[in-house]
ModelCIF file with pLDDT and N, C-alpha, C, O atoms, coordinates in Angstrom:
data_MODEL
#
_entry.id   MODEL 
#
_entity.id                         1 
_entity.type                       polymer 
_entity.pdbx_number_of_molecules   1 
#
_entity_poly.entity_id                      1 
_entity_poly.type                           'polypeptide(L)' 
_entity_poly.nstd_linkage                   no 
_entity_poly.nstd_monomer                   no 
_entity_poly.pdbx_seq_one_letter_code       
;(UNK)(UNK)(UNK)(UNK)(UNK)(UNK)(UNK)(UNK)(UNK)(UNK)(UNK)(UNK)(UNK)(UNK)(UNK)(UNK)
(UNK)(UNK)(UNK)(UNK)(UNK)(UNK)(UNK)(UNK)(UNK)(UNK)(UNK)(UNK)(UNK)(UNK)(UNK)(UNK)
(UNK)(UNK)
;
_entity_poly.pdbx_seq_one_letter_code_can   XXXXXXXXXXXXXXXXXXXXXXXXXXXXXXXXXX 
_entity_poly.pdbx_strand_id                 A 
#
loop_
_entity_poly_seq.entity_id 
_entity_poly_seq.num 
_entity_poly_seq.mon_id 
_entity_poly_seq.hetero 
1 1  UNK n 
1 2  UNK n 
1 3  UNK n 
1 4  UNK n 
1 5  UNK n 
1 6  UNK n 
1 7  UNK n 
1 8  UNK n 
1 9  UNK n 
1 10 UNK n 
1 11 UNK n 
1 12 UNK n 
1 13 UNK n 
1 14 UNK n 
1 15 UNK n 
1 16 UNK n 
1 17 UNK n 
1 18 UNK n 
1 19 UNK n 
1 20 UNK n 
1 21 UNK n 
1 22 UNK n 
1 23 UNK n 
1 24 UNK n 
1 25 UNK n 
1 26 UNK n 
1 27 UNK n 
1 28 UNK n 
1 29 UNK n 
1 30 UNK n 
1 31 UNK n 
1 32 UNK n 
1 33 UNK n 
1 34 UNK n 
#
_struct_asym.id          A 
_struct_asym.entity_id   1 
#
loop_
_ma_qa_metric.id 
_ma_qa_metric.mode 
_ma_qa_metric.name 
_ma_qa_metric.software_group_id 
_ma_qa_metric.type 
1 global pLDDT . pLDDT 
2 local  pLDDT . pLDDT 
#
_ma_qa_metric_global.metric_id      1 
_ma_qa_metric_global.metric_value   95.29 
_ma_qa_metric_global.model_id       1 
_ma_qa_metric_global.ordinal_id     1 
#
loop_
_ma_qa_metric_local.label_asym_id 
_ma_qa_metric_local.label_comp_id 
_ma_qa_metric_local.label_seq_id 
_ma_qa_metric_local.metric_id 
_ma_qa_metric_local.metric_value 
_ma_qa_metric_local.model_id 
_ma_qa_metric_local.ordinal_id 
A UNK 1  2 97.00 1 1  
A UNK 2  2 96.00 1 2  
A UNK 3  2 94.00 1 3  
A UNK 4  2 94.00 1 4  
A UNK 5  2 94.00 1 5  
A UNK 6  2 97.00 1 6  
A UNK 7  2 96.00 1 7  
A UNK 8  2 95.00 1 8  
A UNK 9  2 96.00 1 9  
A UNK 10 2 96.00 1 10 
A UNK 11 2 96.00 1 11 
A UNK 12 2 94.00 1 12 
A UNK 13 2 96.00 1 13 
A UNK 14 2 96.00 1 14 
A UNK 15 2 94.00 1 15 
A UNK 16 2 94.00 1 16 
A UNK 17 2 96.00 1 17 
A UNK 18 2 95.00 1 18 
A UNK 19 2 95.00 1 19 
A UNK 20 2 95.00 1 20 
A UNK 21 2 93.00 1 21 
A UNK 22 2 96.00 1 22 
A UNK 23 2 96.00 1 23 
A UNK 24 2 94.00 1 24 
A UNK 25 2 95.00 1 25 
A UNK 26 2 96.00 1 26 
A UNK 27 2 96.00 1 27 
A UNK 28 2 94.00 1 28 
A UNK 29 2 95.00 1 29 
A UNK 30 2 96.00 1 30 
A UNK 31 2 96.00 1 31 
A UNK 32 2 96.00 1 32 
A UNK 33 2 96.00 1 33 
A UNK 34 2 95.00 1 34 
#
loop_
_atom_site.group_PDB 
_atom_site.id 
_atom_site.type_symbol 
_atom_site.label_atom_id 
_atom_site.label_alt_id 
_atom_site.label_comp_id 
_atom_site.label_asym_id 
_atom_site.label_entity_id 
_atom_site.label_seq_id 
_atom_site.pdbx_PDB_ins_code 
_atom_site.Cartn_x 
_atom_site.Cartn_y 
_atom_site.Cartn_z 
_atom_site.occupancy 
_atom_site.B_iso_or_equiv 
_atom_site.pdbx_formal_charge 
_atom_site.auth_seq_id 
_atom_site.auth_comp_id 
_atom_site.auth_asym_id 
_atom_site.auth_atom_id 
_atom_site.pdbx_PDB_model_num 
ATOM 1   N N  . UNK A 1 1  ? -19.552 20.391 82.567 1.00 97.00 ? 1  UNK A N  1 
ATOM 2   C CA . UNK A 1 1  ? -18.787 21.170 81.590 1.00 97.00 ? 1  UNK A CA 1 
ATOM 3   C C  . UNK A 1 1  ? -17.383 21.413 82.136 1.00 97.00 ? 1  UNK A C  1 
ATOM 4   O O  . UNK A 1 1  ? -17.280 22.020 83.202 1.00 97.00 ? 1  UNK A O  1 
ATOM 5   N N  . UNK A 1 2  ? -16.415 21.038 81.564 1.00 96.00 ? 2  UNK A N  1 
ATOM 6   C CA . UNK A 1 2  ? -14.869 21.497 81.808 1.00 96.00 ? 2  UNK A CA 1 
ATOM 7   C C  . UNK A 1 2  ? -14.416 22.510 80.977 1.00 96.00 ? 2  UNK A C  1 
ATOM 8   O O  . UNK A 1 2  ? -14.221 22.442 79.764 1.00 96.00 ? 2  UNK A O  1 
ATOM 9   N N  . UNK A 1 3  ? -14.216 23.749 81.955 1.00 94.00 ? 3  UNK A N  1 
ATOM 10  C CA . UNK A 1 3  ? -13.994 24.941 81.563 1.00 94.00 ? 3  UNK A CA 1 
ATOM 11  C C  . UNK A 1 3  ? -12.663 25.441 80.867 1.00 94.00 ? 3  UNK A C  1 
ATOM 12  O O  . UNK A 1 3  ? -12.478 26.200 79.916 1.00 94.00 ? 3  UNK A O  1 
ATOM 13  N N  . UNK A 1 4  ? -11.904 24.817 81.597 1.00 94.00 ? 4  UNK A N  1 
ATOM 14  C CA . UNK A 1 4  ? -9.974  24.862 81.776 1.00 94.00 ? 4  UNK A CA 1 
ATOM 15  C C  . UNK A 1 4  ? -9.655  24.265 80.676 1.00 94.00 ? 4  UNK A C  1 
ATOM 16  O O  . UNK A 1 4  ? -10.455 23.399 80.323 1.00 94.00 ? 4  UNK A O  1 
ATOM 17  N N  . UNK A 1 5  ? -8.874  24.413 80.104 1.00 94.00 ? 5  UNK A N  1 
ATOM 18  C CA . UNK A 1 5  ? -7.640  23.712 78.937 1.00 94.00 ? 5  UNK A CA 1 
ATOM 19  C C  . UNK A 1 5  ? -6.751  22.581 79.586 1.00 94.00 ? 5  UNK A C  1 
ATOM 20  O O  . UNK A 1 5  ? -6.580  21.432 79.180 1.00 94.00 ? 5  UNK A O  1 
ATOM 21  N N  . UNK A 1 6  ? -6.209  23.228 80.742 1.00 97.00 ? 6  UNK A N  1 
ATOM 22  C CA . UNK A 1 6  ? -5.658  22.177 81.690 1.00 97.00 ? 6  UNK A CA 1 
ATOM 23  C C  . UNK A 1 6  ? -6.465  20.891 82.339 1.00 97.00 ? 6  UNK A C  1 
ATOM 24  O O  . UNK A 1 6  ? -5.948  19.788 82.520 1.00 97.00 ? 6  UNK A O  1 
ATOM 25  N N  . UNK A 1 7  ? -7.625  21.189 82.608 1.00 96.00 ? 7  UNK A N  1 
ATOM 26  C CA . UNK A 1 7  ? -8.494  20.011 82.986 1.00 96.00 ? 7  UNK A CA 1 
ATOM 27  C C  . UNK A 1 7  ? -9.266  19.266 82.091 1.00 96.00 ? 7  UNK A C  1 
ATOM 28  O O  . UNK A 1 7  ? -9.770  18.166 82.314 1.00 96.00 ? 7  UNK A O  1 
ATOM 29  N N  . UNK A 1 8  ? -9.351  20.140 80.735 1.00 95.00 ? 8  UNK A N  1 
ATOM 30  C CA . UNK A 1 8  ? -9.512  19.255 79.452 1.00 95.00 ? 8  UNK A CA 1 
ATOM 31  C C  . UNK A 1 8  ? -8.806  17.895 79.328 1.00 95.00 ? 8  UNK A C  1 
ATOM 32  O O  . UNK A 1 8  ? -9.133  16.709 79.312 1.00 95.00 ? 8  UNK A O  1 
ATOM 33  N N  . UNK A 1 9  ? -7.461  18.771 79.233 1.00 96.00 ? 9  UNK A N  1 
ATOM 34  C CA . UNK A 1 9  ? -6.384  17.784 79.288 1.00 96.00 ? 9  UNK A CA 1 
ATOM 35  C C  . UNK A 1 9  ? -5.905  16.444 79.880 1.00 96.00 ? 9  UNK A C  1 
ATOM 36  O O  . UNK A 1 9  ? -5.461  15.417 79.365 1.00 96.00 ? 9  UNK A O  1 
ATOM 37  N N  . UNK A 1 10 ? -6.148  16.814 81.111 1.00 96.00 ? 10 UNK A N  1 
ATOM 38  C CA . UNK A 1 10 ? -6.372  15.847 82.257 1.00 96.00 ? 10 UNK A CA 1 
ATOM 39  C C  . UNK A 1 10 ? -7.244  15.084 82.014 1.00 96.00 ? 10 UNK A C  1 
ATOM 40  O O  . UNK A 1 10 ? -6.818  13.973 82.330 1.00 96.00 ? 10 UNK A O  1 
ATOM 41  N N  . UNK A 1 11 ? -8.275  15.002 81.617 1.00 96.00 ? 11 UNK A N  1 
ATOM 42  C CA . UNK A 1 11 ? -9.579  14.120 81.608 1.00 96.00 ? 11 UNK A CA 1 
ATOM 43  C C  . UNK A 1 11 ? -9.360  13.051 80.530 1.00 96.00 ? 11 UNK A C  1 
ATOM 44  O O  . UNK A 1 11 ? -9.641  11.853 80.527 1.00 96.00 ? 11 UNK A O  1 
ATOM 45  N N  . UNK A 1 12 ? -8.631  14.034 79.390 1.00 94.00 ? 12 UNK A N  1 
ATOM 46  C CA . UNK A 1 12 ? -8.492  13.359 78.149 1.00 94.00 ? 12 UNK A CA 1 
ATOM 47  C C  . UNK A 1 12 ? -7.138  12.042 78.419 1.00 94.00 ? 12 UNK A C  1 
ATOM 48  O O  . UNK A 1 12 ? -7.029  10.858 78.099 1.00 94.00 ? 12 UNK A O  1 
ATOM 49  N N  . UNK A 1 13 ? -6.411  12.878 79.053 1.00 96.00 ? 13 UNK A N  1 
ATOM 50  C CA . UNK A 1 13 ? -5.261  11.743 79.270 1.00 96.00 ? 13 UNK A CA 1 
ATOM 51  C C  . UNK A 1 13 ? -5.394  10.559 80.902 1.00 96.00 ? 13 UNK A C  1 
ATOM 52  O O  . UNK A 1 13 ? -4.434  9.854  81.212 1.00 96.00 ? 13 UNK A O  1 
ATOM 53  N N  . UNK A 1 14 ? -6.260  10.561 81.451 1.00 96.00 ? 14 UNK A N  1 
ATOM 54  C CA . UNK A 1 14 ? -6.627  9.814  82.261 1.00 96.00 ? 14 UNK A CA 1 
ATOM 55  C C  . UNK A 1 14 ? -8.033  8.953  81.505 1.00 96.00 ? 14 UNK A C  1 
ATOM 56  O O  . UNK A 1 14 ? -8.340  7.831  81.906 1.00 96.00 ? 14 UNK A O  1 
ATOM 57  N N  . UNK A 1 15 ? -8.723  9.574  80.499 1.00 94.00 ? 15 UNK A N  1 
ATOM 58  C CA . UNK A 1 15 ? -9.555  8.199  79.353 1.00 94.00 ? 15 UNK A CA 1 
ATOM 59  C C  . UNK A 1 15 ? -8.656  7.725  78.981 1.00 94.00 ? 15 UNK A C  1 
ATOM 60  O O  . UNK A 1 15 ? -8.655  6.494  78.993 1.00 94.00 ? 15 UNK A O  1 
ATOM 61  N N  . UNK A 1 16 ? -7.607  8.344  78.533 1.00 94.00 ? 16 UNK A N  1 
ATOM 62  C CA . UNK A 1 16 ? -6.658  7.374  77.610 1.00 94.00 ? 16 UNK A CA 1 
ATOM 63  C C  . UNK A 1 16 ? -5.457  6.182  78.368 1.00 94.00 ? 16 UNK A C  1 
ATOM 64  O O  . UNK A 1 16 ? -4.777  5.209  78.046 1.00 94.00 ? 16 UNK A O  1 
ATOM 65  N N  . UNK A 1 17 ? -5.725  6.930  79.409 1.00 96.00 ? 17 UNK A N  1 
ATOM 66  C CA . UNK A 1 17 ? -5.087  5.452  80.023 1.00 96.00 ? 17 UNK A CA 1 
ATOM 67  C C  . UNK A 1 17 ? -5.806  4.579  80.636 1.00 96.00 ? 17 UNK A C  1 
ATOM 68  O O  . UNK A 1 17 ? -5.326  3.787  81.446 1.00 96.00 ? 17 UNK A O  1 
ATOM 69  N N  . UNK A 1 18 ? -7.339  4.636  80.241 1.00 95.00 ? 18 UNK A N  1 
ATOM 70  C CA . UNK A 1 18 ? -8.388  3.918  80.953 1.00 95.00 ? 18 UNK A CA 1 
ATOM 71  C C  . UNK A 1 18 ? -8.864  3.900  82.510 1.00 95.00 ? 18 UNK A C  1 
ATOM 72  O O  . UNK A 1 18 ? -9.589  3.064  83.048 1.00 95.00 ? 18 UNK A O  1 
ATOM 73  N N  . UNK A 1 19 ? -8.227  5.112  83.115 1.00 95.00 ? 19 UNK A N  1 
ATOM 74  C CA . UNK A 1 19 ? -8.684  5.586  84.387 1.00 95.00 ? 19 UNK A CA 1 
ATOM 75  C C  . UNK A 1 19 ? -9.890  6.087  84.830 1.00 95.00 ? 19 UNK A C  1 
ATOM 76  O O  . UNK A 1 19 ? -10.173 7.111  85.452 1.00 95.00 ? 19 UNK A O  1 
ATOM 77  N N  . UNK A 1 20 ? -10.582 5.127  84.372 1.00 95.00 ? 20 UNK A N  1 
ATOM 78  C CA . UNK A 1 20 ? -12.025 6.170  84.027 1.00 95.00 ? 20 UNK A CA 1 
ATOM 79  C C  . UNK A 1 20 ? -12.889 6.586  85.320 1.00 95.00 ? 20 UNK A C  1 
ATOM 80  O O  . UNK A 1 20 ? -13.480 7.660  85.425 1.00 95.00 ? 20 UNK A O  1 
ATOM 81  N N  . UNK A 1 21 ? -12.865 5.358  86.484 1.00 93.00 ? 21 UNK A N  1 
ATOM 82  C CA . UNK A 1 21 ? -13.197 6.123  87.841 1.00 93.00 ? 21 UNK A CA 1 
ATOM 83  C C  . UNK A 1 21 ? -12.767 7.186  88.163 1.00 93.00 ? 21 UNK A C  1 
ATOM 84  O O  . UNK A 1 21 ? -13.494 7.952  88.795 1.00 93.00 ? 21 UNK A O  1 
ATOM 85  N N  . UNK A 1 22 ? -11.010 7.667  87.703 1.00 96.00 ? 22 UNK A N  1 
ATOM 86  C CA . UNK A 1 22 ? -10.061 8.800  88.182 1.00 96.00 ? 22 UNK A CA 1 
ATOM 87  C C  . UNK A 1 22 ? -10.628 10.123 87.326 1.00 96.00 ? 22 UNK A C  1 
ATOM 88  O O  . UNK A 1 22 ? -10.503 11.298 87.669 1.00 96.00 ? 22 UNK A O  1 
ATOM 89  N N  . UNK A 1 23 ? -11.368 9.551  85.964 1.00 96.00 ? 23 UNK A N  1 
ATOM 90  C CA . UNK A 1 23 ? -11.413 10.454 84.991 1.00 96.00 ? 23 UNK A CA 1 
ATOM 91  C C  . UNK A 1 23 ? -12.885 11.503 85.374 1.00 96.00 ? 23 UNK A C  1 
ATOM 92  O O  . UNK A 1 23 ? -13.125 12.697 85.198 1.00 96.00 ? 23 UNK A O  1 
ATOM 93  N N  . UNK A 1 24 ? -13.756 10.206 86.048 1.00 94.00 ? 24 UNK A N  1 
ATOM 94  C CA . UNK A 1 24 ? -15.156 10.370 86.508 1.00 94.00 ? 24 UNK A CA 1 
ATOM 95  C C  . UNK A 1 24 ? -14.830 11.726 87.898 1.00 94.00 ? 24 UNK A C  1 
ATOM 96  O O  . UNK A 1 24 ? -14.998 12.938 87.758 1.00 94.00 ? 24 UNK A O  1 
ATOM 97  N N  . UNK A 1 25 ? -14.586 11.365 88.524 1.00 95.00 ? 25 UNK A N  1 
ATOM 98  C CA . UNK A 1 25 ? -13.951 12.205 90.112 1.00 95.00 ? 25 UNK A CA 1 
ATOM 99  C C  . UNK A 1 25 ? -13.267 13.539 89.566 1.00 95.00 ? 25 UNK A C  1 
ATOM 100 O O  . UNK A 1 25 ? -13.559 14.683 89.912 1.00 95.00 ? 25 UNK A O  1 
ATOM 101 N N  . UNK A 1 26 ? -12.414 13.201 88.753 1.00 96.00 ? 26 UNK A N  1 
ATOM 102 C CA . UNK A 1 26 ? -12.271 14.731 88.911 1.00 96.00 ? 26 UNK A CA 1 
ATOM 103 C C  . UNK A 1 26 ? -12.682 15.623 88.024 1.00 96.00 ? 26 UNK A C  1 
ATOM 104 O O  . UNK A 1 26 ? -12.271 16.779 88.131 1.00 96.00 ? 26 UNK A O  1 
ATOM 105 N N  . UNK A 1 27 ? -13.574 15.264 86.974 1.00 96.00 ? 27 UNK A N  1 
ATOM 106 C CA . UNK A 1 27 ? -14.359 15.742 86.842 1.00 96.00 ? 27 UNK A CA 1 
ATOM 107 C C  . UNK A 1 27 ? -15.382 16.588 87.154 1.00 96.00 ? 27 UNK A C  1 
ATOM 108 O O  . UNK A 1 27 ? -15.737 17.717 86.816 1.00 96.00 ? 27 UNK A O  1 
ATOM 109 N N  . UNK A 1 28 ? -15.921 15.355 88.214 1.00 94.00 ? 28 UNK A N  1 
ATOM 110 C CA . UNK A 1 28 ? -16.997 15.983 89.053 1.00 94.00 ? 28 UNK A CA 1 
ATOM 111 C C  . UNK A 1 28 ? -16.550 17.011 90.015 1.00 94.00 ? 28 UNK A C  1 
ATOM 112 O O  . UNK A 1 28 ? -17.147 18.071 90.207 1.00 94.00 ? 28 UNK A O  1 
ATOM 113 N N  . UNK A 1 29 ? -15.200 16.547 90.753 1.00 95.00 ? 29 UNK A N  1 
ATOM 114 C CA . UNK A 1 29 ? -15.348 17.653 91.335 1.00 95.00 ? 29 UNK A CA 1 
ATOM 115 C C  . UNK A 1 29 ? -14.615 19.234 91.340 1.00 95.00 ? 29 UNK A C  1 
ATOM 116 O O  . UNK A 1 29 ? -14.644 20.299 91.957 1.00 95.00 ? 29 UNK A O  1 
ATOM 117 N N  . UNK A 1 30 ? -13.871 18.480 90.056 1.00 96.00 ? 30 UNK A N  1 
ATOM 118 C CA . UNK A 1 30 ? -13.216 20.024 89.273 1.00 96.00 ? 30 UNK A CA 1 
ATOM 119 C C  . UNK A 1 30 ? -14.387 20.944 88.041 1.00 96.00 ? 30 UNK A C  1 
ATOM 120 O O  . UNK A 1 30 ? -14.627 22.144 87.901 1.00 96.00 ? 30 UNK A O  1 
ATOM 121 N N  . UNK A 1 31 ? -14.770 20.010 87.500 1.00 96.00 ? 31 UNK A N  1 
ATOM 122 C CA . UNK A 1 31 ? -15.719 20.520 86.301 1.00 96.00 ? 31 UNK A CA 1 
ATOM 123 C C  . UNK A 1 31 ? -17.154 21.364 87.211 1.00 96.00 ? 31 UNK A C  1 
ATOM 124 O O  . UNK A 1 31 ? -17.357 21.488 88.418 1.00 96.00 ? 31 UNK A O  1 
ATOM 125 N N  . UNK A 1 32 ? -17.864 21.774 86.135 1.00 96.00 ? 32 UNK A N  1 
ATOM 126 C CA . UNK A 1 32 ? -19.328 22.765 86.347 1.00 96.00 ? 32 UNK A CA 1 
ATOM 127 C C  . UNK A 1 32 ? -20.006 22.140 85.943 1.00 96.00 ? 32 UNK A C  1 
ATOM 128 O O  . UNK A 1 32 ? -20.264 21.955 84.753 1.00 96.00 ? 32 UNK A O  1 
ATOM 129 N N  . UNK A 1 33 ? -20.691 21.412 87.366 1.00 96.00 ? 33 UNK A N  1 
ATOM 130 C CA . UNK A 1 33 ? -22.367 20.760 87.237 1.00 96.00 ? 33 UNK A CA 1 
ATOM 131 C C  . UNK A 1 33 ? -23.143 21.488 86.254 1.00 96.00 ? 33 UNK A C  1 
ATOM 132 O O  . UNK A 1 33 ? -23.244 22.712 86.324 1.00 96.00 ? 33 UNK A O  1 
ATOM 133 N N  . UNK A 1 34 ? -23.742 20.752 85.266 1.00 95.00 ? 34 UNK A N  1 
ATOM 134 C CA . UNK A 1 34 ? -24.789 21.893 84.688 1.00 95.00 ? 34 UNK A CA 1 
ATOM 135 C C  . UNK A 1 34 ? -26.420 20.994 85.180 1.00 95.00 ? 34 UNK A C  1 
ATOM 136 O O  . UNK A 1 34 ? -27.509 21.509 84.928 1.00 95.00 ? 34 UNK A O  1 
#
C-alpha cells in the first residue's frame, strides 16, 4: 500500500516511463507491506 501522495506519484511516473524494476524497489521499500 502507498500511503504518500508524493510516492503515489513517483510510482505512477516511473510506470510511465517504463521503469518498472525502479517502480518495483521503491515501492517495496518505501510503501507498507500488507
Amino acid at each position: 500500500e502507498l500511503l504518500e501522495g508524493r510516492l503515489i506519484l513517483e510510482i505512477k511516473r516511473l510506470a510511465a516511463r517504463r521503469k518498472y524494476s525502479k517502480a518495483m524497489a521503491t515501492a517495496l521499500s518505501r510503501g507498507r507491506f500488507l
